[in-house]
C-alpha atoms as a PDB file:
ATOM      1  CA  UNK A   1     -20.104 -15.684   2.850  1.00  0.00           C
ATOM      2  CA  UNK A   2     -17.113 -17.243   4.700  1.00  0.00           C
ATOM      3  CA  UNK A   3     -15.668 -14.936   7.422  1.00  0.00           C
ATOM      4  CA  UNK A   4     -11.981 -13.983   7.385  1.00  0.00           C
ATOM      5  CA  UNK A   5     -10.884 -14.899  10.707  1.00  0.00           C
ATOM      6  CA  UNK A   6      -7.868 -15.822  13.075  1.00  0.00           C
ATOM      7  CA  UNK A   7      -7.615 -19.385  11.660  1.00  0.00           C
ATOM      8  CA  UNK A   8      -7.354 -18.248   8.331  1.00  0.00           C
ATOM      9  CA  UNK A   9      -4.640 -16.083   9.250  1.00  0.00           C
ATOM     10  CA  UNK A  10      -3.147 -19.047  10.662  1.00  0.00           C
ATOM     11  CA  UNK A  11      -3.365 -21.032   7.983  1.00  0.00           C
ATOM     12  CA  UNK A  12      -1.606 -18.391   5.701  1.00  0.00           C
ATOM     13  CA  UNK A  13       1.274 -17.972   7.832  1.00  0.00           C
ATOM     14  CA  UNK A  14       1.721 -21.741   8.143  1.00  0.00           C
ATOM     15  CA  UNK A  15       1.614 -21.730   4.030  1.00  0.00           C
ATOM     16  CA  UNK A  16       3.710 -19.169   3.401  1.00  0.00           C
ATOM     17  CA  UNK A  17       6.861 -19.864   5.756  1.00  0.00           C
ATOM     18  CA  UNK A  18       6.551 -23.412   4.409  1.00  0.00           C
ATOM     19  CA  UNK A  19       6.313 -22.386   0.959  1.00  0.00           C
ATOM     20  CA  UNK A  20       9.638 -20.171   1.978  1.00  0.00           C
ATOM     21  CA  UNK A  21      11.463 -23.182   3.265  1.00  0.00           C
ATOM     22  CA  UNK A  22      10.793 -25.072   0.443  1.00  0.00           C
ATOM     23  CA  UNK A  23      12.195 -21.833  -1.781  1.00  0.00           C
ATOM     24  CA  UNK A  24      15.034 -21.700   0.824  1.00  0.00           C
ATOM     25  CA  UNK A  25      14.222 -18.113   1.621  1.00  0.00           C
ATOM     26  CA  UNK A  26      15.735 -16.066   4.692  1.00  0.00           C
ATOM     27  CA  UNK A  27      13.584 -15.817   7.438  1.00  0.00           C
ATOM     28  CA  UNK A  28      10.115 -14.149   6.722  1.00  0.00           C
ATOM     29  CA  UNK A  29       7.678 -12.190   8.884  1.00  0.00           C
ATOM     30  CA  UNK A  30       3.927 -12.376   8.151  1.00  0.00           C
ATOM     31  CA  UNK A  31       1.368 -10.071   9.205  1.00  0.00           C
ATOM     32  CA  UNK A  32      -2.199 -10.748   7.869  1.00  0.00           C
ATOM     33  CA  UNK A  33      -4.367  -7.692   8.054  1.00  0.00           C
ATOM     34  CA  UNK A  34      -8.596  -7.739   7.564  1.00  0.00           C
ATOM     35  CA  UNK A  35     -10.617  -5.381   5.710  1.00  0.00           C
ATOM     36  CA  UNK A  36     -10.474  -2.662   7.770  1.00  0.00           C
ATOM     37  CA  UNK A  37      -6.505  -2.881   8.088  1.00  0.00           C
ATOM     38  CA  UNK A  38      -6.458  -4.541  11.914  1.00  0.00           C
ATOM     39  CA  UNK A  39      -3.671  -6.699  12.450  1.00  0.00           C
ATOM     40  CA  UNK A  40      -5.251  -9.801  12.773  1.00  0.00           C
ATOM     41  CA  UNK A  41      -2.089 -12.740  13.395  1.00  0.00           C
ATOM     42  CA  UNK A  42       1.927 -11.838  12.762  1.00  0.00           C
ATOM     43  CA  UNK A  43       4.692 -14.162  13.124  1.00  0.00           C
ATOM     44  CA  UNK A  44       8.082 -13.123  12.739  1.00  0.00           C
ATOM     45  CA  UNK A  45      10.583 -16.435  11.890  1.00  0.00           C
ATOM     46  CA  UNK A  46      13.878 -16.909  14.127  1.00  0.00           C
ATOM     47  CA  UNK A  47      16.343 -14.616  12.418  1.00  0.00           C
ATOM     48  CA  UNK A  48      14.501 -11.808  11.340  1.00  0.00           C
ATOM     49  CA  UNK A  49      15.404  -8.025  11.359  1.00  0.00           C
ATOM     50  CA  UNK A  50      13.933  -5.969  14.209  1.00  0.00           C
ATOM     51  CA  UNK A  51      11.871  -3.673  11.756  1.00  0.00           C
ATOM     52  CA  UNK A  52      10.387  -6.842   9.754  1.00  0.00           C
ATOM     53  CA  UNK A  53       6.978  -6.670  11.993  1.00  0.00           C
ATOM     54  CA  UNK A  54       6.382  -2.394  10.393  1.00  0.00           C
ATOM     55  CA  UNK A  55       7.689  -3.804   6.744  1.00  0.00           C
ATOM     56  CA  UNK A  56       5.434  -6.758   6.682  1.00  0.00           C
ATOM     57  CA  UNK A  57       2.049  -4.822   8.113  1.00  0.00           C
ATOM     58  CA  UNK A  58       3.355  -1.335   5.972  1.00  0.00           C
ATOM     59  CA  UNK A  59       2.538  -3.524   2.662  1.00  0.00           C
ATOM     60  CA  UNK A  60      -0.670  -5.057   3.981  1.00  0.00           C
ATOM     61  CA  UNK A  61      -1.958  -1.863   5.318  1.00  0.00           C
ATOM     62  CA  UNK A  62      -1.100  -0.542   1.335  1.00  0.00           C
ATOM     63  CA  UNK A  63      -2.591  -2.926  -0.380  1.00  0.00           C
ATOM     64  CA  UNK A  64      -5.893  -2.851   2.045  1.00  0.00           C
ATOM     65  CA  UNK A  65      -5.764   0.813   1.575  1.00  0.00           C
ATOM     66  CA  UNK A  66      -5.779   0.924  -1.838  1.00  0.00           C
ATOM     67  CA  UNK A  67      -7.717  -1.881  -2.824  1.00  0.00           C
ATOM     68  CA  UNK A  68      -4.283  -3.133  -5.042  1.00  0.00           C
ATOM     69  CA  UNK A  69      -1.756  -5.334  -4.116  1.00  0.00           C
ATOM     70  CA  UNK A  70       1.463  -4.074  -3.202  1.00  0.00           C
ATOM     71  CA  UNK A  71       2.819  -4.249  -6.849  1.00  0.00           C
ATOM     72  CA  UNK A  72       0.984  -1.964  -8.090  1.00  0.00           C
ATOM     73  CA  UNK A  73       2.048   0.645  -5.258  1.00  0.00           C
ATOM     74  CA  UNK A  74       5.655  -0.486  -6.479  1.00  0.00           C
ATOM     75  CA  UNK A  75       4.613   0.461  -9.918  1.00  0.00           C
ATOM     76  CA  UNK A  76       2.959   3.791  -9.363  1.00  0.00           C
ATOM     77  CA  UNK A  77       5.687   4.712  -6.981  1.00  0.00           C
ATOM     78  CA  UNK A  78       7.637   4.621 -10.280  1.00  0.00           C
ATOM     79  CA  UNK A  79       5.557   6.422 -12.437  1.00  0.00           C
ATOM     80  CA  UNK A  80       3.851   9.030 -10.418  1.00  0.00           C
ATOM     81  CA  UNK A  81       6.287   9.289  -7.285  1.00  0.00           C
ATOM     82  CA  UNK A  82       4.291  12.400  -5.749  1.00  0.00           C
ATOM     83  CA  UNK A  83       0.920  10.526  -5.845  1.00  0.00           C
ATOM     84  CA  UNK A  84       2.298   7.438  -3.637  1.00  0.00           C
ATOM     85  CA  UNK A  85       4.563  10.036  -1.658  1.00  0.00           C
ATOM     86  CA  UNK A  86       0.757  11.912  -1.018  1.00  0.00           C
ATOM     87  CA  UNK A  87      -0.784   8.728  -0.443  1.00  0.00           C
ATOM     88  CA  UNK A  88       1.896   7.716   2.161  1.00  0.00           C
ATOM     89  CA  UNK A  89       1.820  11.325   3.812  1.00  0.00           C
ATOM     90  CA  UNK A  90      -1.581  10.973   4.093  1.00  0.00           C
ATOM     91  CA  UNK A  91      -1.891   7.217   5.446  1.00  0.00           C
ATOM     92  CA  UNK A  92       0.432   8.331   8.712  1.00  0.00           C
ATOM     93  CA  UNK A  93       3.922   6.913   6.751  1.00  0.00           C
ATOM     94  CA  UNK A  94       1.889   3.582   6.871  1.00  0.00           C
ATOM     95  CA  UNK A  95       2.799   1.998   3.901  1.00  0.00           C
ATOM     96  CA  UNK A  96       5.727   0.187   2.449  1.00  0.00           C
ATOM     97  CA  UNK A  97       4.788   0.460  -1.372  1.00  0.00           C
ATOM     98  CA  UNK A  98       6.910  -2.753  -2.884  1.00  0.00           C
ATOM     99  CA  UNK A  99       6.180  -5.916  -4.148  1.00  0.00           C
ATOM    100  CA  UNK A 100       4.770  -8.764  -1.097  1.00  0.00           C
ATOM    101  CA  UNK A 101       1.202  -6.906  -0.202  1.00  0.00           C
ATOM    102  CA  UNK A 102      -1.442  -9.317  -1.239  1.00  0.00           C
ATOM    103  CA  UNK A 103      -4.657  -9.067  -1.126  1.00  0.00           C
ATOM    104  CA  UNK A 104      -7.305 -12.025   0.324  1.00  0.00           C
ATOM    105  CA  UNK A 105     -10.136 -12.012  -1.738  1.00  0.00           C
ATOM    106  CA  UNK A 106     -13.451 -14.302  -1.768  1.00  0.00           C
ATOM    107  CA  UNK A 107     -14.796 -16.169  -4.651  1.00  0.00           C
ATOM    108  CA  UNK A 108     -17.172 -13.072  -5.078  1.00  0.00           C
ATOM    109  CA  UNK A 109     -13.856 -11.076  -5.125  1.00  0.00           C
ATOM    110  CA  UNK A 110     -14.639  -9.040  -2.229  1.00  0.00           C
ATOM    111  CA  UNK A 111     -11.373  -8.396  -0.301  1.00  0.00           C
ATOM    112  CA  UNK A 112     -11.054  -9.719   2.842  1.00  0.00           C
ATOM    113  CA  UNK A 113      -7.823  -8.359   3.622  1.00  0.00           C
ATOM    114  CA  UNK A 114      -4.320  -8.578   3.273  1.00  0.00           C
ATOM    115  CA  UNK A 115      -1.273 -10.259   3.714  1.00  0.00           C
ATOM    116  CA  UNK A 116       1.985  -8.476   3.859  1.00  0.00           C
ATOM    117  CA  UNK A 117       5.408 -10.352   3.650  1.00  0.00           C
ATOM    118  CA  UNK A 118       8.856  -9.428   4.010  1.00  0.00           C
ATOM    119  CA  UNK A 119      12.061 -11.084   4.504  1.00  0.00           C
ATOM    120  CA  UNK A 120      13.392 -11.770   1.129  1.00  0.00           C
ATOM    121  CA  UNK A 121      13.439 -10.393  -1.892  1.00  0.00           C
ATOM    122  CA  UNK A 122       9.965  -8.832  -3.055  1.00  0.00           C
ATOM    123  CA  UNK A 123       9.516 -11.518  -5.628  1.00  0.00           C
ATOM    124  CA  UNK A 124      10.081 -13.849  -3.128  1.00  0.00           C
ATOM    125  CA  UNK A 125       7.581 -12.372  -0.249  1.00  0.00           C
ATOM    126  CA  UNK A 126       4.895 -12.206  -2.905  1.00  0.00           C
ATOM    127  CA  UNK A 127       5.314 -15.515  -3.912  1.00  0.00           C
ATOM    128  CA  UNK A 128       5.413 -16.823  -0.172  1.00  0.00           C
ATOM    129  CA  UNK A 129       2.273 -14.715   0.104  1.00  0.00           C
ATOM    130  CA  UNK A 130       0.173 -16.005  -2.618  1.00  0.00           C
ATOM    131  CA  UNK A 131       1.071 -19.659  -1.726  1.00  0.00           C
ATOM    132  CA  UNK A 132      -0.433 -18.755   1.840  1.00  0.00           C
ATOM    133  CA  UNK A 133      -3.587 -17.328   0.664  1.00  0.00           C
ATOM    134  CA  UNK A 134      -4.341 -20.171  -2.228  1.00  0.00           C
ATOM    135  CA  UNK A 135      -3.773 -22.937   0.796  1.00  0.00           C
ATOM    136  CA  UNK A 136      -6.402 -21.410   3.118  1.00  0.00           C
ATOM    137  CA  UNK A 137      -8.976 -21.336  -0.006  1.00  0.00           C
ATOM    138  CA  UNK A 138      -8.662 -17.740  -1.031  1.00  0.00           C
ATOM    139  CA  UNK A 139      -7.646 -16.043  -4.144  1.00  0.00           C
ATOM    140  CA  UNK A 140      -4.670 -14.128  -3.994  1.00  0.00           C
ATOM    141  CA  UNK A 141      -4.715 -10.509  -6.039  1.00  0.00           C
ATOM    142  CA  UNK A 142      -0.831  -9.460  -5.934  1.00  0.00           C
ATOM    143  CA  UNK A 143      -1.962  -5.902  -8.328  1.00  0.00           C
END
């Protein structure tokens, strides 16, 4: 089994700021999380917001959580409001539950971790996401 590591996480925030770039996206921060929800590597582009660093780990720390990407926090936050409200209450206010938590998964599909994004739109940070997981050899599960 490979092992999710600090190069990887390098490799995924190299991918997904180019991959915003080439999108012409405002300036993202990237925080890729493992397993167990430990920051391993953030990077926060030139521009960004002072709160970008809690955004970016709040929807990798959801999607690790959960075992779901981000979108489908965004979706249940929708349709059942008190469980993700219960969820977040419970998980310290940790988690940011919109669209641009992905989880890293193996070709086993064990999750490795997760890779939170935020910067741009959601649609946008997911998309930046996904491109960084798929270039370091992982498969991206956006929920």
């Amino acid at each position: 089994m490979v092992q999710f590591n600090l190069d990887h996480a390098r490799t995924i925030i190299s991918a997904a700021q180019a991959k915003g770039s080439e999108l012409g996206l405002k300036p993202l921060t990237v925080a890729v999380l493992d397993a167990g929800g430990h920051l391993v590597a953030l990077e926060r582009q030139d521009g960004s917001s002072i709160l970008r660093p809690q955004i970016a780990m709040g929807k990798a720390y959801g999607a690790v959580a959960v075992g779901a990407g981000s979108r489908w926090l965004n979706d249940n936050a929708q349709s059942r409001p008190h469980f993700v409200q219960a969820l977040n209450g419970v998980a310290g206010g940790g988690i940011v539950p919109v669209p641009g938590g992905v989880l890293v998964r193996n070709t086993d599909g064990e999750i490795l971790g997760a890779v939170g994004i935020t910067g741009d739109t959601s649609e946008n940070d997911e998309a930046a996401a996904i491109a960084g997981i798929e270039a370091a050899g992982f498969t991206a599960d956006a929920g």
